[in-house]
PDB file of N, CA and C in Angstrom:
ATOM      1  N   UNK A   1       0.841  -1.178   0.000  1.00  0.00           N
ATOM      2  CA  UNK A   1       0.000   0.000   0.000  1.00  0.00           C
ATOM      3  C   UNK A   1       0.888   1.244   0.000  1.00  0.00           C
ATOM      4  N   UNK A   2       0.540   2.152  -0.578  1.00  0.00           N
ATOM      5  CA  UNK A   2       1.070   3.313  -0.663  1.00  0.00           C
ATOM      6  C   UNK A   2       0.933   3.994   0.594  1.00  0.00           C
ATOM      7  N   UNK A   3       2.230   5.259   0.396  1.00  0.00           N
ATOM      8  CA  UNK A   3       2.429   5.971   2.335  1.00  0.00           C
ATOM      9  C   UNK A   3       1.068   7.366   1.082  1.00  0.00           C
ATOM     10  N   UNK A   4       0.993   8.045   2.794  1.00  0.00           N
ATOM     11  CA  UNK A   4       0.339   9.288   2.437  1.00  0.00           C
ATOM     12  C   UNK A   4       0.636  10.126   1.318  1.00  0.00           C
ATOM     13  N   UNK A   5       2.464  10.302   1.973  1.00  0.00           N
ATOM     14  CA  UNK A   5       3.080  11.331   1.112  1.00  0.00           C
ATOM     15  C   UNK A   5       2.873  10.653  -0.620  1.00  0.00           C
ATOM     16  N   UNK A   6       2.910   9.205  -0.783  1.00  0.00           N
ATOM     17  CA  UNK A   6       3.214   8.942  -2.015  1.00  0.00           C
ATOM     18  C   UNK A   6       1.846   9.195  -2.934  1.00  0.00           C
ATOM     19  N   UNK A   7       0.567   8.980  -2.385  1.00  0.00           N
ATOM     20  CA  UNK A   7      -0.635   9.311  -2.549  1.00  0.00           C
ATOM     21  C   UNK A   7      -0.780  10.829  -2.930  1.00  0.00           C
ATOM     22  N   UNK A   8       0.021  11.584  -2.239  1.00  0.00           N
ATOM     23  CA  UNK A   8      -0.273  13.354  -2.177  1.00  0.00           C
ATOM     24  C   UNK A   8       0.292  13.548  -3.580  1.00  0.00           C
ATOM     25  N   UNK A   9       1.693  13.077  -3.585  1.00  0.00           N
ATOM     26  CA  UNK A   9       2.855  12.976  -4.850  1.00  0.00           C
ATOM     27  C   UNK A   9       2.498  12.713  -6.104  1.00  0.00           C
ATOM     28  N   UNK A  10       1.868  11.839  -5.993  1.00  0.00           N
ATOM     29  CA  UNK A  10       1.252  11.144  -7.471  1.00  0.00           C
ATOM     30  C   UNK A  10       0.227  11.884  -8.150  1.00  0.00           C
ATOM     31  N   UNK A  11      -0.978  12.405  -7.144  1.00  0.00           N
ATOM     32  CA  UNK A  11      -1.962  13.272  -7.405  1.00  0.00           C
ATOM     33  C   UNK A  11      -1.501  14.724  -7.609  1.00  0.00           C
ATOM     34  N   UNK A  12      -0.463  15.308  -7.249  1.00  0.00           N
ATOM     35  CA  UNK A  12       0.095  16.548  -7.426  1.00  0.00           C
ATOM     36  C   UNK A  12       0.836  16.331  -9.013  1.00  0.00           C
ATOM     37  N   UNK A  13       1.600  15.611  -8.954  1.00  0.00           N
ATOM     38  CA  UNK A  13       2.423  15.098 -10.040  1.00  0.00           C
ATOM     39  C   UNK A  13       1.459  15.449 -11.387  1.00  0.00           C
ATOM     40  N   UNK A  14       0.325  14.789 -11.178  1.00  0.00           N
ATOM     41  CA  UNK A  14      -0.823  14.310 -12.252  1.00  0.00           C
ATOM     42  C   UNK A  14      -1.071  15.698 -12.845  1.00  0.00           C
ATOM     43  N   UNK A  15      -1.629  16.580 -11.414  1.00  0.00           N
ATOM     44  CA  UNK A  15      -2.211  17.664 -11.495  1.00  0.00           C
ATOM     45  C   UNK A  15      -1.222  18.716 -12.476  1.00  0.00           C
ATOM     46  N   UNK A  16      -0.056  18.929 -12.155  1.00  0.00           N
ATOM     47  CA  UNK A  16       0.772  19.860 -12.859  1.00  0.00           C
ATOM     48  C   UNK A  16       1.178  19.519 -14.123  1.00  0.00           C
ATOM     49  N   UNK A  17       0.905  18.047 -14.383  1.00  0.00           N
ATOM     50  CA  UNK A  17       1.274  17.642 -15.723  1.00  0.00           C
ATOM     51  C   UNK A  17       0.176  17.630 -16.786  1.00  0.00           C
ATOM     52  N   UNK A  18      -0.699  18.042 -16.165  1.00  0.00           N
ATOM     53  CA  UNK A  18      -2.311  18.574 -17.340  1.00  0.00           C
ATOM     54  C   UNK A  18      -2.365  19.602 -17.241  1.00  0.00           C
ATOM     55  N   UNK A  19      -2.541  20.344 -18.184  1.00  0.00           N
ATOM     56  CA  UNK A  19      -2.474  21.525 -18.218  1.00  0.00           C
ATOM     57  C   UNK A  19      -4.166  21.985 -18.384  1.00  0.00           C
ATOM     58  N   UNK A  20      -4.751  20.805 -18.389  1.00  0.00           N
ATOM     59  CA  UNK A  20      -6.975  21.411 -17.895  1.00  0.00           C
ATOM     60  C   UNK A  20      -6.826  21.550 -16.793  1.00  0.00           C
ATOM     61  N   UNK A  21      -6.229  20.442 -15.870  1.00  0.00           N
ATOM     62  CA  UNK A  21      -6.410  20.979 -14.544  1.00  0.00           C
ATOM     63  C   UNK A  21      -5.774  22.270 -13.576  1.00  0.00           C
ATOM     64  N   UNK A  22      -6.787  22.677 -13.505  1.00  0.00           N
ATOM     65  CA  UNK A  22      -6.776  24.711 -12.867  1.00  0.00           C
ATOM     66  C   UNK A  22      -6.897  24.101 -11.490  1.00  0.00           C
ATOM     67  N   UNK A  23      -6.735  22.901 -10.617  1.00  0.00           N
ATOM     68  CA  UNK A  23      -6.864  22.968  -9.169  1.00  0.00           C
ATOM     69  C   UNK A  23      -7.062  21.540  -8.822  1.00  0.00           C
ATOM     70  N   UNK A  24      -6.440  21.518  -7.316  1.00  0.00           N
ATOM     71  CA  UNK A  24      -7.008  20.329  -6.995  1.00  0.00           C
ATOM     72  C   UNK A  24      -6.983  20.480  -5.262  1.00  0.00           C
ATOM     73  N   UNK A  25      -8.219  19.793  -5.015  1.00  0.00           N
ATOM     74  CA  UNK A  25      -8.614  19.953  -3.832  1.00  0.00           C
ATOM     75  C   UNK A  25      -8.697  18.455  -2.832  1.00  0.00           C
ATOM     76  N   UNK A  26      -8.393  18.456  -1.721  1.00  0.00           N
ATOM     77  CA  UNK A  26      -8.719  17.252  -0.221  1.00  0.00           C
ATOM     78  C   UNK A  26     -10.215  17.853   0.485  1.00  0.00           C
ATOM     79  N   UNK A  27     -10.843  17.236   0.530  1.00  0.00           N
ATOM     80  CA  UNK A  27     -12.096  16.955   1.438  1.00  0.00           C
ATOM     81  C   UNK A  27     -11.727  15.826   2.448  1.00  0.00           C
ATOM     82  N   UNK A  28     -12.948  16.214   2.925  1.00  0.00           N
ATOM     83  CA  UNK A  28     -13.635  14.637   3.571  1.00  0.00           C
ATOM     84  C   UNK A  28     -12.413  15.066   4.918  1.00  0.00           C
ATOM     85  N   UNK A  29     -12.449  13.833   5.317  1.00  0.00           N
ATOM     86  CA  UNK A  29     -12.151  13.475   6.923  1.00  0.00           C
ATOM     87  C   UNK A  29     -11.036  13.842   7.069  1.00  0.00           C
ATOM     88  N   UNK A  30      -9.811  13.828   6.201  1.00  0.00           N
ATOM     89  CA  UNK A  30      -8.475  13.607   6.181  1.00  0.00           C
ATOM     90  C   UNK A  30      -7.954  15.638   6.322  1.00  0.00           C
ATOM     91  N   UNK A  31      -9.044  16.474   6.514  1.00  0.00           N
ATOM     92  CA  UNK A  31      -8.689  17.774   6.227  1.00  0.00           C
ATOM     93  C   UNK A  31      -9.655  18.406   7.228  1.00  0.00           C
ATOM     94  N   UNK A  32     -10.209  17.512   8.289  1.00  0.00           N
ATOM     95  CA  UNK A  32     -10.604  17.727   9.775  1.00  0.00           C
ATOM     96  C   UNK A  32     -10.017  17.337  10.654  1.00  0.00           C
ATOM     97  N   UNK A  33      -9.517  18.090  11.882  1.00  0.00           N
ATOM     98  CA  UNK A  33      -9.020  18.513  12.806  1.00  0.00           C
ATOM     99  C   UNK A  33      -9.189  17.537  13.791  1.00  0.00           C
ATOM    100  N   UNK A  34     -10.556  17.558  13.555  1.00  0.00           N
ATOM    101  CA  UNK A  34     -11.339  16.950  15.275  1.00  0.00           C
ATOM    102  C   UNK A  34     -11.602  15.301  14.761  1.00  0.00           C
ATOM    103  N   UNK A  35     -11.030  14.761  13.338  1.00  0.00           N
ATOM    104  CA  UNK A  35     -11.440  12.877  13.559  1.00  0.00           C
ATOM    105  C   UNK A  35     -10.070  12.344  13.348  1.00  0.00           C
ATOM    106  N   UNK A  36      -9.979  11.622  14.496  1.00  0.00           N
ATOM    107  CA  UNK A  36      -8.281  11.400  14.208  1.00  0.00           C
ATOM    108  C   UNK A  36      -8.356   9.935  13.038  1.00  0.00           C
ATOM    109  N   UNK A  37      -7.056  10.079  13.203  1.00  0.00           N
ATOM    110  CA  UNK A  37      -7.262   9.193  11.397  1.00  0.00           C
ATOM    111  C   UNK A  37      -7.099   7.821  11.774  1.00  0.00           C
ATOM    112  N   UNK A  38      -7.720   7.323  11.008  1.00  0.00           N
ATOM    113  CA  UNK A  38      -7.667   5.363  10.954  1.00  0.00           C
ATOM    114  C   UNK A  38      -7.238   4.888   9.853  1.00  0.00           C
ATOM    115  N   UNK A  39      -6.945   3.707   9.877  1.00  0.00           N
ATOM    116  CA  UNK A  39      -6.497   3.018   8.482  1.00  0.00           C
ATOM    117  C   UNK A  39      -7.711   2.979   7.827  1.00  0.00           C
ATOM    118  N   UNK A  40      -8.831   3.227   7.687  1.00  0.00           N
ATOM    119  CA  UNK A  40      -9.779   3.052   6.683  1.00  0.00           C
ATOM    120  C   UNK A  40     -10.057   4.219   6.080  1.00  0.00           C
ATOM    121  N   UNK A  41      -9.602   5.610   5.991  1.00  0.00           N
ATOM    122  CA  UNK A  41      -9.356   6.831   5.564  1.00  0.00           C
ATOM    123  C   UNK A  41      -9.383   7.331   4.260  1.00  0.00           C
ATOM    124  N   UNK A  42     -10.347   7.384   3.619  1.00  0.00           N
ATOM    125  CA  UNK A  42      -9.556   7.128   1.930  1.00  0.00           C
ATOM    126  C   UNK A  42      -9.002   8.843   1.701  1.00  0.00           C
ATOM    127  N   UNK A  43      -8.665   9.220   0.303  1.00  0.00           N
ATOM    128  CA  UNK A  43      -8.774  10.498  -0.123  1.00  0.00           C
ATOM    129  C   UNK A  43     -10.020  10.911  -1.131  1.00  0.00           C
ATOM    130  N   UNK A  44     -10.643  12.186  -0.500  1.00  0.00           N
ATOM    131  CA  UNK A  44     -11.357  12.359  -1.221  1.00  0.00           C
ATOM    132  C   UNK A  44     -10.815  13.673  -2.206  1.00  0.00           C
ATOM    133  N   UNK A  45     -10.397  13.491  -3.662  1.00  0.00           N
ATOM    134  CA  UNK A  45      -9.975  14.375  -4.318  1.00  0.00           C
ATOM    135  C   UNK A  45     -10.732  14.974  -5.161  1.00  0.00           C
ATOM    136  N   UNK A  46     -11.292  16.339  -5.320  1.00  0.00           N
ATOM    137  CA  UNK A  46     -11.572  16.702  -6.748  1.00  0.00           C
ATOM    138  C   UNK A  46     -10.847  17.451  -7.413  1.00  0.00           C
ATOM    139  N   UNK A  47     -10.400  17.520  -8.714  1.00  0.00           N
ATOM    140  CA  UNK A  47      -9.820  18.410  -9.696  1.00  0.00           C
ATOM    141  C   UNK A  47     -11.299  19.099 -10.235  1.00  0.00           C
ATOM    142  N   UNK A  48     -10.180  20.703 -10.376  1.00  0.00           N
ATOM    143  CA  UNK A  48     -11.235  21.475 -11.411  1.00  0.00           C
ATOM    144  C   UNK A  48     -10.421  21.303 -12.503  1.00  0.00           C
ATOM    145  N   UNK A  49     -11.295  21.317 -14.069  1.00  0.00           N
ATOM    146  CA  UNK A  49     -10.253  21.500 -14.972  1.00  0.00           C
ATOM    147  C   UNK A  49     -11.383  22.207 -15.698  1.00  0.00           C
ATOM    148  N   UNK A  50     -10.828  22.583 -17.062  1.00  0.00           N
ATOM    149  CA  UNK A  50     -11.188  23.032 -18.373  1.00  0.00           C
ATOM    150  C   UNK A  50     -11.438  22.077 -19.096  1.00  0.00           C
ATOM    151  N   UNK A  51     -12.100  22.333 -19.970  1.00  0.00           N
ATOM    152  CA  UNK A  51     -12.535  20.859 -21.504  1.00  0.00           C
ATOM    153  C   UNK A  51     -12.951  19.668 -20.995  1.00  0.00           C
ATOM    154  N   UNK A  52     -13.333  19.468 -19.532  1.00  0.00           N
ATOM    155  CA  UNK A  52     -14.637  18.771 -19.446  1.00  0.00           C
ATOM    156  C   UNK A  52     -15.102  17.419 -20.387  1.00  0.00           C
ATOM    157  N   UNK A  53     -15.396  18.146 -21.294  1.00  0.00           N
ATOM    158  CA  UNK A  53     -15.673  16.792 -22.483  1.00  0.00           C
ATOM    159  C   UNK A  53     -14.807  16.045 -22.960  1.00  0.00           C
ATOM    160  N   UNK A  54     -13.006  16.778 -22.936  1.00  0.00           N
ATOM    161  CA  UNK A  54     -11.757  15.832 -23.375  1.00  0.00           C
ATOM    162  C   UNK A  54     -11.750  14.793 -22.687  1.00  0.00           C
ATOM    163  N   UNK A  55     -11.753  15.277 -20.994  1.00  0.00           N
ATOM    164  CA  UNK A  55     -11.793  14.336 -19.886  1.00  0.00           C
ATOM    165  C   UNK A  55     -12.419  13.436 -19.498  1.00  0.00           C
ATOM    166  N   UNK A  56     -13.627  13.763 -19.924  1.00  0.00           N
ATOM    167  CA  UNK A  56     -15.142  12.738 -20.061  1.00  0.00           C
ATOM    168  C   UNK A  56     -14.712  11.571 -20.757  1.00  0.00           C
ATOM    169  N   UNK A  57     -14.491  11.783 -21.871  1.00  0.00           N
ATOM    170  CA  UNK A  57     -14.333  10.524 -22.913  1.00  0.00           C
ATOM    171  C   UNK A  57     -13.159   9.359 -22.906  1.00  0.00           C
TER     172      UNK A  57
END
């Protein structure tokens, strides 16, 4: 299984190497304070991008 950092890495990596994607964001549990973390934790990621429909298909 992959560490955190390598999870963060890969998704950053991704992000700067498309040039649709204008952003990328952490939700969910892993970006609250008050639930301490467990191994069942996933990431919840969304990218914003441009062209939509490239990405779709």
């Amino acid at each position: 299984m992959r560490s955190e950092k390598e999870v963060y890495d890969i998704v950053l990596n991704f992000a700067k190497t498309d040039k649709r994607i204008r952003m990328v964001t952490l939700e969910g549990s892993r970006t609250n304070t008050n639930i301490p973390p467990d191994d069942f934790q996933d990431f919840d990621i969304t990218f914003f991008c441009y062209g939509y429909g490239q990405l779709h298909k």
